[in-house]
N, C-alpha and C. Protein backbone atom coordinates (compact mmCIF):
# COMPACT_ATOMS: atom_id res chain seq x y z
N UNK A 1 22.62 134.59 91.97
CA UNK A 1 22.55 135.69 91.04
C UNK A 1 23.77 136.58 91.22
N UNK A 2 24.42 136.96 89.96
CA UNK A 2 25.59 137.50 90.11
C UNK A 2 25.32 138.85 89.30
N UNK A 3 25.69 140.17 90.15
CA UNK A 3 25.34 141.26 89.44
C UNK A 3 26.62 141.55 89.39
N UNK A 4 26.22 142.26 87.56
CA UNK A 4 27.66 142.72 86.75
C UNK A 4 28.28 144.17 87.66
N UNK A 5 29.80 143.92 87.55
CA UNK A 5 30.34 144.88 88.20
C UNK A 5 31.53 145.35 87.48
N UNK A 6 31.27 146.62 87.46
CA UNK A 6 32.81 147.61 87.06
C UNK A 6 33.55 147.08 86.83
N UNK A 7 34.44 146.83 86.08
CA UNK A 7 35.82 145.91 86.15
C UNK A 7 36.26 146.64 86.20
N UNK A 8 36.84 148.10 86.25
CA UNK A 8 37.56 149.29 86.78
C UNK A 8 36.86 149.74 87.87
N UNK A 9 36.96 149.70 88.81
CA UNK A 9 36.31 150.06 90.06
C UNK A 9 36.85 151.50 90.31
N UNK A 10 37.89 152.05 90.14
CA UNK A 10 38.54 153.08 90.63
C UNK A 10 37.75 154.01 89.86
N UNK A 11 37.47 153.80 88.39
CA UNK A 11 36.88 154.89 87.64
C UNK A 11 35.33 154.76 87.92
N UNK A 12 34.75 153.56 88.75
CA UNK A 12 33.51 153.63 88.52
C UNK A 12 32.55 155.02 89.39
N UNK A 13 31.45 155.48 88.40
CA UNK A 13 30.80 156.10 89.26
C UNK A 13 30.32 156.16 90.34
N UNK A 14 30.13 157.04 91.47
CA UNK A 14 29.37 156.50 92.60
C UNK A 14 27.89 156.44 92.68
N UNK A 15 28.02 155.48 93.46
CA UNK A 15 26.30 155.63 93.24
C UNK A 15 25.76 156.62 94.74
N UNK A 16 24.59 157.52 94.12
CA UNK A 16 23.81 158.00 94.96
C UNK A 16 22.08 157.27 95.28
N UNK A 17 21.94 157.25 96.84
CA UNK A 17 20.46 157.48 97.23
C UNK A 17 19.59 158.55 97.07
N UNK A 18 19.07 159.09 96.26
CA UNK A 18 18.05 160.18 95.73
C UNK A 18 17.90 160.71 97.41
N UNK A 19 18.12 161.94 97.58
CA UNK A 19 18.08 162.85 98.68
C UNK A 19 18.45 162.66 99.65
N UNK A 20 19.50 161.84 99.51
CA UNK A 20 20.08 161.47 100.99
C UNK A 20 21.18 161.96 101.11
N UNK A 21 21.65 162.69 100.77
CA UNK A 21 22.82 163.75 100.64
C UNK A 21 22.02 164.92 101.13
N UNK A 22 20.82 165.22 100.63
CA UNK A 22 20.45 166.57 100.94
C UNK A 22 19.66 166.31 102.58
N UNK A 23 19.20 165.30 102.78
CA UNK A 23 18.86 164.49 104.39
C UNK A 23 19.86 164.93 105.31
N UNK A 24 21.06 164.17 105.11
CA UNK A 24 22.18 164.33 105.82
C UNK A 24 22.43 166.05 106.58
N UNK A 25 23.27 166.82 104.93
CA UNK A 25 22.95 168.42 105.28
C UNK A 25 22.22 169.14 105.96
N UNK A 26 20.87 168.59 105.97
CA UNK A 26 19.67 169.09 107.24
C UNK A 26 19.79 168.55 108.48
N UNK A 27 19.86 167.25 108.49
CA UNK A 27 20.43 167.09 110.00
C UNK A 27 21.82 167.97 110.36
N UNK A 28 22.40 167.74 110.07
CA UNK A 28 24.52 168.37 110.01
C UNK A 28 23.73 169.89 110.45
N UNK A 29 22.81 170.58 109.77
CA UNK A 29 22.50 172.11 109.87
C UNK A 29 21.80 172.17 111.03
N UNK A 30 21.01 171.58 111.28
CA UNK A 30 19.85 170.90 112.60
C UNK A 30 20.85 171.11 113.66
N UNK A 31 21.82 170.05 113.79
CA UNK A 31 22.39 169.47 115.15
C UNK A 31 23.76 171.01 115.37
N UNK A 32 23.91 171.46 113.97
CA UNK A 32 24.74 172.50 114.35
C UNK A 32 24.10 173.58 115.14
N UNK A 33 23.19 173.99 114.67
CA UNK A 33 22.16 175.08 114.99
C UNK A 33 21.55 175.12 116.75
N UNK A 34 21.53 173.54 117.05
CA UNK A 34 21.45 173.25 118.26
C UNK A 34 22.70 173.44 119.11
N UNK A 35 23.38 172.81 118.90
CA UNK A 35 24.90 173.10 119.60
C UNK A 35 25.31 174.46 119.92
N UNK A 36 24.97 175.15 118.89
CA UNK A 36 25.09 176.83 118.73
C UNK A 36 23.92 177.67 120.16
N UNK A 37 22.82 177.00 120.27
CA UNK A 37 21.93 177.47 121.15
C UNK A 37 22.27 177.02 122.42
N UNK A 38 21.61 178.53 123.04
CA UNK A 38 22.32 178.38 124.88
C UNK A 38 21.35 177.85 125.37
N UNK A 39 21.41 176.58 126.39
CA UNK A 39 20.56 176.11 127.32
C UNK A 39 19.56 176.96 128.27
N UNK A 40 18.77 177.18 128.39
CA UNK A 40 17.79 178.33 129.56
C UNK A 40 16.99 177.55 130.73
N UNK A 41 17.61 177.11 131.29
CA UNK A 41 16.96 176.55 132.81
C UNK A 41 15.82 177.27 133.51
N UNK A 42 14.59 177.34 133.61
CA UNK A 42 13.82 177.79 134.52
C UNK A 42 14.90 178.47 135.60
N UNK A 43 14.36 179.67 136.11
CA UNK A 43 14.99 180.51 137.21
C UNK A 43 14.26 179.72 138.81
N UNK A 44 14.38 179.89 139.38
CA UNK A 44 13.75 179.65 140.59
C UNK A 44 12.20 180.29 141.07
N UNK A 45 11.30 179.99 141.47
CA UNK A 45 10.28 180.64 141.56
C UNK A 45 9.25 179.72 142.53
N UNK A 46 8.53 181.14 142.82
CA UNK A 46 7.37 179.94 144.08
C UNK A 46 5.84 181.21 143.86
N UNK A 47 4.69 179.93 144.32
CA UNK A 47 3.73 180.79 144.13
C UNK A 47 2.64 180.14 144.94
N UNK A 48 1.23 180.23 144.86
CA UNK A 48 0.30 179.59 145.63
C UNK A 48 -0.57 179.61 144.76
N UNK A 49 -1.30 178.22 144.56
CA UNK A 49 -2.39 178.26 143.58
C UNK A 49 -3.43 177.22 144.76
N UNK A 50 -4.97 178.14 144.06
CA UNK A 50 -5.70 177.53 144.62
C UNK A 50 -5.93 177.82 146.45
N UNK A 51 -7.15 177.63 146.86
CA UNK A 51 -7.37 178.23 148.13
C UNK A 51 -7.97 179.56 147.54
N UNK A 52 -7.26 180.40 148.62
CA UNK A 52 -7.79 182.13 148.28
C UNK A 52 -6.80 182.82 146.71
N UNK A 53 -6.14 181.89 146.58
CA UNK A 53 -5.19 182.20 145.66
C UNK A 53 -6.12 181.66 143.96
N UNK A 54 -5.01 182.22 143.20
CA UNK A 54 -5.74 181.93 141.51
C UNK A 54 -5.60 180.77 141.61
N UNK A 55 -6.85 179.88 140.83
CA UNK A 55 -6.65 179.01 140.21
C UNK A 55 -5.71 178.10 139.16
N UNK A 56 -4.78 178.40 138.91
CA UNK A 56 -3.21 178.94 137.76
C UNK A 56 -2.42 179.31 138.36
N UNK A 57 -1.53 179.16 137.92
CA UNK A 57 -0.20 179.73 138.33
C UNK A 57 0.92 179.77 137.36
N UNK A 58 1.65 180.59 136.77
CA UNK A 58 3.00 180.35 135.87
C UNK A 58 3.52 180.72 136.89
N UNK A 59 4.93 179.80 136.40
CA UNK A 59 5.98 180.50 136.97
C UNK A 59 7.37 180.10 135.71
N UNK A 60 7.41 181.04 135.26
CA UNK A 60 8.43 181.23 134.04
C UNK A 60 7.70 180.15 133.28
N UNK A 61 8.74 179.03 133.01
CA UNK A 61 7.33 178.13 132.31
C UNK A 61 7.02 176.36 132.49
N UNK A 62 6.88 176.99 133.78
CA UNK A 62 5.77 176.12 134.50
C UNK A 62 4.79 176.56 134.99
N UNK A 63 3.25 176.12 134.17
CA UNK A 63 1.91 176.32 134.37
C UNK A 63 1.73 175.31 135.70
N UNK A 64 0.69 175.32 136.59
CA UNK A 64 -0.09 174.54 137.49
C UNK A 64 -1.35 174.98 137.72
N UNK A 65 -2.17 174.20 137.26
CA UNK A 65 -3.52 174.52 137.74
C UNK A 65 -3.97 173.34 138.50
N UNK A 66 -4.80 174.31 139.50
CA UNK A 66 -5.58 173.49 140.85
C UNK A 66 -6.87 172.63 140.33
N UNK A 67 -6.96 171.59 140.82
CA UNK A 67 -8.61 171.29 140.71
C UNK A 67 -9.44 171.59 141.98
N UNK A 68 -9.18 171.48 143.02
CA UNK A 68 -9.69 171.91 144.32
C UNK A 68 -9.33 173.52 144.79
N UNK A 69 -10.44 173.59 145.76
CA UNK A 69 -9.99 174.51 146.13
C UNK A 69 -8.92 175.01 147.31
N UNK A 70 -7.80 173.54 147.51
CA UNK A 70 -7.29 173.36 148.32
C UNK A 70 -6.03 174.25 148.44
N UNK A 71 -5.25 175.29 148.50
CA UNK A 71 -4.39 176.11 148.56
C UNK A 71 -2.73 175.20 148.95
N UNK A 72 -2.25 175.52 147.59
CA UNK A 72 -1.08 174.77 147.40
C UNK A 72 0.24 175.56 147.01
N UNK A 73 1.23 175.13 147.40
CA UNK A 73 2.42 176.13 147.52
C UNK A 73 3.28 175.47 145.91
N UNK A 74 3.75 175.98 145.22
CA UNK A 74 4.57 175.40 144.54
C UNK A 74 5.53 175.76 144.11
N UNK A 75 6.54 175.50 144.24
CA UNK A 75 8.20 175.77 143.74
C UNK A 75 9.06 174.89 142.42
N UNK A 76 9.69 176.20 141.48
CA UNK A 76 10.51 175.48 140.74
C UNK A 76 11.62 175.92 141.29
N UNK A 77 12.27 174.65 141.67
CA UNK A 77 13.85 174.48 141.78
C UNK A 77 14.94 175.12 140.76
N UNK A 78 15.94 176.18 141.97
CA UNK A 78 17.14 176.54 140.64
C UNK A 78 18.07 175.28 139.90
N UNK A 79 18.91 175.45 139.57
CA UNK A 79 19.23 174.31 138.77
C UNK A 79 20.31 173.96 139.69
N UNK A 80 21.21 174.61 140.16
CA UNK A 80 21.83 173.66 141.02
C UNK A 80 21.20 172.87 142.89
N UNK A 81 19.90 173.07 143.02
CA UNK A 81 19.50 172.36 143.79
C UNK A 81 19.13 170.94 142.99
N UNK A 82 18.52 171.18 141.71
CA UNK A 82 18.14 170.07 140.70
C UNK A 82 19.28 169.20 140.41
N UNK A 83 20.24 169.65 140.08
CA UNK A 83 21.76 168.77 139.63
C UNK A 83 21.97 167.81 141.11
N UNK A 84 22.20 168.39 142.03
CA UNK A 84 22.19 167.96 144.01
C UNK A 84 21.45 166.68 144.04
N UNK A 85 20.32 166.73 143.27
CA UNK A 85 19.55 165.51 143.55
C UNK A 85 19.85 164.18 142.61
N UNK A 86 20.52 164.79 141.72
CA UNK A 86 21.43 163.91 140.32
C UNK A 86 19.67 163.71 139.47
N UNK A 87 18.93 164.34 139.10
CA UNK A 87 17.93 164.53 138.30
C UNK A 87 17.83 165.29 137.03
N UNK A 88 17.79 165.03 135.62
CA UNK A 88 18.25 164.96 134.28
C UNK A 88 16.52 165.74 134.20
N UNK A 89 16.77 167.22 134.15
CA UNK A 89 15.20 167.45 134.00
C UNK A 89 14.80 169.25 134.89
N UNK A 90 13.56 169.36 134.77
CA UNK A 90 12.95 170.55 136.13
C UNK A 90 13.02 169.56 137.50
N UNK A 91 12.51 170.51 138.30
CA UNK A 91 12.35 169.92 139.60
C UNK A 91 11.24 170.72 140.08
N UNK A 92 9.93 170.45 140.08
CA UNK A 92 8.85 171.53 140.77
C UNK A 92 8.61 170.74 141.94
N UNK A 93 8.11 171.46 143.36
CA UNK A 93 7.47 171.00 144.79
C UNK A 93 6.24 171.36 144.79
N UNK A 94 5.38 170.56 145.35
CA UNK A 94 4.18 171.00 145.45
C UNK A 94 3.93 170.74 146.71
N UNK A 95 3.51 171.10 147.34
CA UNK A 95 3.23 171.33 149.00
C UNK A 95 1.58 171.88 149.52
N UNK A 96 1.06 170.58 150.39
CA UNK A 96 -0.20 171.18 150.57
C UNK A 96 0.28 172.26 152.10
N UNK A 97 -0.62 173.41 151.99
CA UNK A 97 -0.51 174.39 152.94
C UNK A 97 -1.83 174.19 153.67
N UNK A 98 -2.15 172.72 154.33
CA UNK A 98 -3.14 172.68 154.97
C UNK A 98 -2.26 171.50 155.95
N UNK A 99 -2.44 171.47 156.93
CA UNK A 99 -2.02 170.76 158.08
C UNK A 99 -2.92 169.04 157.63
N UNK A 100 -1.76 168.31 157.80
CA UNK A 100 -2.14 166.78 157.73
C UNK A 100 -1.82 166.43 156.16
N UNK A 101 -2.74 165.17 156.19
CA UNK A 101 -2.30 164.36 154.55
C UNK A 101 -2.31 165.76 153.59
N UNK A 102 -2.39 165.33 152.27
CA UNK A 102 -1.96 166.85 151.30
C UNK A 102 -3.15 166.12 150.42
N UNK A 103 -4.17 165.58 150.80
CA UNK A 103 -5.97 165.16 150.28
C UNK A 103 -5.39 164.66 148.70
N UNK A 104 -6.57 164.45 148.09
CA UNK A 104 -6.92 163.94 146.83
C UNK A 104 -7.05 164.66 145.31
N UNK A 105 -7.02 166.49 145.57
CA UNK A 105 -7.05 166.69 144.50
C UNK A 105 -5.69 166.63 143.54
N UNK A 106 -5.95 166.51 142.44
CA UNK A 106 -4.66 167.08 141.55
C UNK A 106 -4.72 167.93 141.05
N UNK A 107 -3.07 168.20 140.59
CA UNK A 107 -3.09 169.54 139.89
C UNK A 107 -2.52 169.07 138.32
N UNK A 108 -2.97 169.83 137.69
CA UNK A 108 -2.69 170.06 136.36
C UNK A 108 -1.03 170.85 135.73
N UNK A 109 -0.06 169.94 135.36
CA UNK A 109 1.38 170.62 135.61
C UNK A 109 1.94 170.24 133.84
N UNK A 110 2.12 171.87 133.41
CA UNK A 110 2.52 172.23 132.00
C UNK A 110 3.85 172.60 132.25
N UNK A 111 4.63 171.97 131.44
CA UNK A 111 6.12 172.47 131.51
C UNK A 111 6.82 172.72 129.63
N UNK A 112 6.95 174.47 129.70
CA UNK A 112 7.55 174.54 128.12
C UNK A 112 8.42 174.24 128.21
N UNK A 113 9.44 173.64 127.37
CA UNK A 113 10.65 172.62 127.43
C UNK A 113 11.68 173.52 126.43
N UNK A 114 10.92 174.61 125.62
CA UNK A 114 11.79 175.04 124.48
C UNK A 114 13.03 175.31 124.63
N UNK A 115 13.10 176.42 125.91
CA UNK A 115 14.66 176.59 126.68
C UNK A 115 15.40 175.78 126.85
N UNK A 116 15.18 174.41 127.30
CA UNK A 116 16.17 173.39 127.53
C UNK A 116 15.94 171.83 126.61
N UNK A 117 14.94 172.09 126.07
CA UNK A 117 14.56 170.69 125.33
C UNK A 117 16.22 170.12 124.67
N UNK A 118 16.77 171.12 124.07
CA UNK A 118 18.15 170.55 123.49
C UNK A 118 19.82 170.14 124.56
N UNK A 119 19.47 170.04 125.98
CA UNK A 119 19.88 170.23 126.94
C UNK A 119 20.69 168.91 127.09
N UNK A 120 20.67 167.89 126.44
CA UNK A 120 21.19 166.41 126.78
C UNK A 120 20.99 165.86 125.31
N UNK A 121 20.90 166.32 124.18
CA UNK A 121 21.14 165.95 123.45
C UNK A 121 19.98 165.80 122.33
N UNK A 122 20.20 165.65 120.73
CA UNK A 122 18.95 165.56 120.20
C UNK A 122 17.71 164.57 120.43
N UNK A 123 16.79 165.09 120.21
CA UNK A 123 15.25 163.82 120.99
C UNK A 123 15.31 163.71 121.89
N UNK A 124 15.68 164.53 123.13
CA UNK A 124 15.42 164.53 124.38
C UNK A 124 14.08 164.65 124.90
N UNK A 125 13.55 165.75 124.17
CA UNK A 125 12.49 166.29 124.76
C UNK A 125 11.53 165.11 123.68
N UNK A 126 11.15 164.27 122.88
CA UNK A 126 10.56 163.04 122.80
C UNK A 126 10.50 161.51 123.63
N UNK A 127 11.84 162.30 124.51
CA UNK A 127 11.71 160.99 125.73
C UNK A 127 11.48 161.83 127.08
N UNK A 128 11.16 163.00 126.90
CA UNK A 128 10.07 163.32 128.58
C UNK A 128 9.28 163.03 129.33
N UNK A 129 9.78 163.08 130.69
CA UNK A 129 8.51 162.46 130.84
C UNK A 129 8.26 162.93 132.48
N UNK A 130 7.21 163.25 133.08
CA UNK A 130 7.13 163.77 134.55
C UNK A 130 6.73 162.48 135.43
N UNK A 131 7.41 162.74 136.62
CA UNK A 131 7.62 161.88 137.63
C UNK A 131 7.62 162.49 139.03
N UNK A 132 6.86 161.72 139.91
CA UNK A 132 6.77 161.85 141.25
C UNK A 132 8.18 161.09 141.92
N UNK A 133 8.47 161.85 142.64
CA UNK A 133 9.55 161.73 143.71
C UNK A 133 8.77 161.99 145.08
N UNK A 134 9.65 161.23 145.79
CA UNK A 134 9.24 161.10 147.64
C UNK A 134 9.71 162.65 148.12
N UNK A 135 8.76 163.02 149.39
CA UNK A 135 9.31 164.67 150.11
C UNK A 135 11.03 164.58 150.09
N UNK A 136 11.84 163.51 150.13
CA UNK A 136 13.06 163.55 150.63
C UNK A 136 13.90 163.87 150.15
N UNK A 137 13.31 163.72 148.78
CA UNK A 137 14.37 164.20 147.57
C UNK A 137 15.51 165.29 147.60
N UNK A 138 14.80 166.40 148.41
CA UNK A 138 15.97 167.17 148.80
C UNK A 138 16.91 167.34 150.13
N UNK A 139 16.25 166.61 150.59
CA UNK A 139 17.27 166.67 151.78
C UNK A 139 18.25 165.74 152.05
N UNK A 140 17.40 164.72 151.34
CA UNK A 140 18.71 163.28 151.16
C UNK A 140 18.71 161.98 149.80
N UNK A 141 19.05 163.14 148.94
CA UNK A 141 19.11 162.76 147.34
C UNK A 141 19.37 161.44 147.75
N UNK A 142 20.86 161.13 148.27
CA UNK A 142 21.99 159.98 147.78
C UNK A 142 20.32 158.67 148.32
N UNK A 143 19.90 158.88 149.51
CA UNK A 143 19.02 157.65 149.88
C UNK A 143 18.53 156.82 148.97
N UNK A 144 17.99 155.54 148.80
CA UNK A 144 18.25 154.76 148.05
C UNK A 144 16.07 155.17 147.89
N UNK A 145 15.58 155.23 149.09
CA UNK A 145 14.29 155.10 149.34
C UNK A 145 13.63 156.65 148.37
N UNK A 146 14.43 158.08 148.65
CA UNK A 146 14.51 158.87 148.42
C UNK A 146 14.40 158.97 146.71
N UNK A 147 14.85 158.33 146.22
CA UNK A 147 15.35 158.38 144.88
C UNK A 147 14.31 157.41 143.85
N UNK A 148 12.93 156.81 144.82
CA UNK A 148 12.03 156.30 143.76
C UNK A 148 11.48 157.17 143.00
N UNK A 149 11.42 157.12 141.80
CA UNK A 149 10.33 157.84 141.02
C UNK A 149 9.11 156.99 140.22
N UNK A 150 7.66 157.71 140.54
CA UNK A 150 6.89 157.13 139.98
C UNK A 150 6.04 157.89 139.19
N UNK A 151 6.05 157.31 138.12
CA UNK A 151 5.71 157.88 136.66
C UNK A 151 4.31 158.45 136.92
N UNK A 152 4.62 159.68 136.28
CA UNK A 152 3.11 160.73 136.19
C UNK A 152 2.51 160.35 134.61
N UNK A 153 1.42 160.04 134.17
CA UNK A 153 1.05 160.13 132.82
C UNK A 153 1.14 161.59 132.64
N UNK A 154 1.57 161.71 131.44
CA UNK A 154 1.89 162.50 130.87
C UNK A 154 1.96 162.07 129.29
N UNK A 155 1.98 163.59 128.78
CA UNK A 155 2.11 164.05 127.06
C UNK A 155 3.10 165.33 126.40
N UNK A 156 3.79 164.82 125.88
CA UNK A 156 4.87 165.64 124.82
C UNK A 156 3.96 166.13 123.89
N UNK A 157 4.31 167.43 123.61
CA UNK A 157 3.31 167.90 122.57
C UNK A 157 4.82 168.91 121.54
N UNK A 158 5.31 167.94 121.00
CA UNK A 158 6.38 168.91 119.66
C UNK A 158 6.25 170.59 119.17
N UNK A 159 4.95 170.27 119.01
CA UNK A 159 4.01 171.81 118.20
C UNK A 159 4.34 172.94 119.33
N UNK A 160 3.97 172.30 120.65
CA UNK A 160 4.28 173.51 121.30
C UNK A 160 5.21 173.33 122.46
N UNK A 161 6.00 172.55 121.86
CA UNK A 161 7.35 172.17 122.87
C UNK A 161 6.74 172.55 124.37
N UNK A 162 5.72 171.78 124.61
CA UNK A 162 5.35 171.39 125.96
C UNK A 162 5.08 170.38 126.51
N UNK A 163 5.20 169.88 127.72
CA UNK A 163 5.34 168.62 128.56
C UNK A 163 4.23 168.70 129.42
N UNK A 164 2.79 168.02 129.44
CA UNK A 164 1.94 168.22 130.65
C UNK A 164 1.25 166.87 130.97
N UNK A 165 0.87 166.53 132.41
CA UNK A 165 0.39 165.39 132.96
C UNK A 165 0.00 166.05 134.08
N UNK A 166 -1.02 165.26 135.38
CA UNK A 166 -1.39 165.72 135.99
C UNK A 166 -1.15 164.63 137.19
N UNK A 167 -0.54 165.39 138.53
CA UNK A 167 -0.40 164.96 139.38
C UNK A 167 -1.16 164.66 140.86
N UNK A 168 -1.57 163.06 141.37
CA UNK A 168 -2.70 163.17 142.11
C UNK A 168 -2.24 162.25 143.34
N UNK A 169 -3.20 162.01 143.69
CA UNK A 169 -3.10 161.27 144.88
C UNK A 169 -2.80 159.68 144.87
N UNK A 170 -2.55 159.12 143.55
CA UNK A 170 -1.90 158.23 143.39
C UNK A 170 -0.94 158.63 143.23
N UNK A 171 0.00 159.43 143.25
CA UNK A 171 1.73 159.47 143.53
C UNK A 171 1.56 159.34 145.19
N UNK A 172 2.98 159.09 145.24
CA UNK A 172 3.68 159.11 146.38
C UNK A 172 3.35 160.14 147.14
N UNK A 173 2.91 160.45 148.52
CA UNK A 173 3.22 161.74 148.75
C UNK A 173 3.77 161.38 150.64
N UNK A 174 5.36 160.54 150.99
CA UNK A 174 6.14 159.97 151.32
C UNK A 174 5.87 160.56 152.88
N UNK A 175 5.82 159.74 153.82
CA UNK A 175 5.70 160.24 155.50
C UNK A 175 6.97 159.95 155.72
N UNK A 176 7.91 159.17 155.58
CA UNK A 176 9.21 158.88 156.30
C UNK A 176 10.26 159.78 156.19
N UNK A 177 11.09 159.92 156.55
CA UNK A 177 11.97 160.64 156.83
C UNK A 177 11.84 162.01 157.12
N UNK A 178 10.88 162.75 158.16
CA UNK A 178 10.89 163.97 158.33
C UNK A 178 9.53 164.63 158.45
N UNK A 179 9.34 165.43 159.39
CA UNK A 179 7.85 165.93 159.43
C UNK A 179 7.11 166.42 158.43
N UNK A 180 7.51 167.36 157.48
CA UNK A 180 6.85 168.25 156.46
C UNK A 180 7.12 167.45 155.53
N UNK A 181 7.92 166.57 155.60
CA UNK A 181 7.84 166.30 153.76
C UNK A 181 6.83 164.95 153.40
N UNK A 182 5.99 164.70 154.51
CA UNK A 182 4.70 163.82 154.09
C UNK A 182 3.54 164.70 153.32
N UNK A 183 3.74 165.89 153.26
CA UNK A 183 2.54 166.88 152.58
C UNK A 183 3.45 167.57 151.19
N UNK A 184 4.24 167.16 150.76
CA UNK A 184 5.44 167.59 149.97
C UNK A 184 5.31 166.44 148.72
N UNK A 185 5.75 167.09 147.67
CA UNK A 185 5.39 166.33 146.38
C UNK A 185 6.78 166.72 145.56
N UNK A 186 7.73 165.96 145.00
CA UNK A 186 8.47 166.76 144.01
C UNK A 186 7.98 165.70 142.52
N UNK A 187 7.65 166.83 141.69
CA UNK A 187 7.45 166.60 140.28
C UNK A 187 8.36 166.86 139.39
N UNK A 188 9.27 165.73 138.81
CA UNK A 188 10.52 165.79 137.56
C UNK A 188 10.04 165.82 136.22
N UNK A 189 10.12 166.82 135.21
CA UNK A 189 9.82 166.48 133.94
C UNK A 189 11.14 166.39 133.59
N UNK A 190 11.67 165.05 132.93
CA UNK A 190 13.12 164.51 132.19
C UNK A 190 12.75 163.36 132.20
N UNK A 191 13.77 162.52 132.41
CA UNK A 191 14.10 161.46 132.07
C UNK A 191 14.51 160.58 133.64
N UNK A 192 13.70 160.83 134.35
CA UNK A 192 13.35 160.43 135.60
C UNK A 192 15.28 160.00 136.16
């Protein structure tokens, strides 16, 4: 089948896709609008949830809630301890403050992403995702052992540019390399 064509091509009209010109412009306005916006990293922060302490905890915006009543320390990492570990993401610790294993409950871990969701590029924050790391993570990123991550279930929620899954006693929670960091948990929301 041979479809008829212009025999003046130079004068021929162009052809348009019905709104795909006006598609384009919204992305082009989209990705500008992003570029234009400043990145906002979580500040550093620590708190205790659970035990004698609240059940909850924010800290800027990372939520944690306890299921036990087991009293747990938790820290978000500033951003250049997070970069140190070469991790594309937050960096929260969770630490049991009870002597020995760090037991069975989990905690419940909300992370708003709005500040940095545009941080690595568009649809980032549709490929989030939180992850357990070994205690070692900070003391010896480069280690090869140091650097497993194992996937937390978790859920992206767009509507409210938040990231939450819950972290338990099926993660890692790593005895080697060092006394305290067998009761030590680090939780990554990124791109592991």
């Amino acid at each position: 089948m041979h479809r008829d064509r212009p025999k003046d091509v130079k004068n021929a009209a162009p052809r348009r896709l019905p709104g795909r010109s006006a598609q384009h412009a919204a992305a082009a306005q989209r990705a500008s609008a992003l570029a234009d916006k400043a990145v906002r990293w979580p500040a550093a922060a620590d708190g205790v949830v659970g035990g004698a302490g609240p059940r909850s905890l924010s800290l800027g915006p990372v939520a944690v809630t306890a299921s036990s009543s087991s009293a747990r320390r938790v820290r978000v990492l500033d951003r250049a301890s997070t970069d140190r570990t070469g991790v594309r993401g937050v960096l929260v610790e969770i630490a049991s403050m009870a002597a020995g294993p760090s037991g069975t409950s989990p905690q419940r871990i909300s992370v708003d992403y709005s500040g940095f969701g545009h941080a690595y590029g568009a649809n980032w924050p549709s490929r989030l995702r939180m992850f357990a790391y070994p205690g070692c993570l900070l003391t010896t990123p480069k280690l090869a052992a140091c650097q497993v991550a194992t996937p937390i279930a978790s859920k992206v929620d767009p509507a409210t540019q938040t990231v939450t899954g819950t972290a338990s006693a099926t993660q890692p929670a790593q005895h080697e390399h060092g006394g305290g960091a067998g009761r030590c948990r680090r939780v990554v929301v990124g791109n592991g």
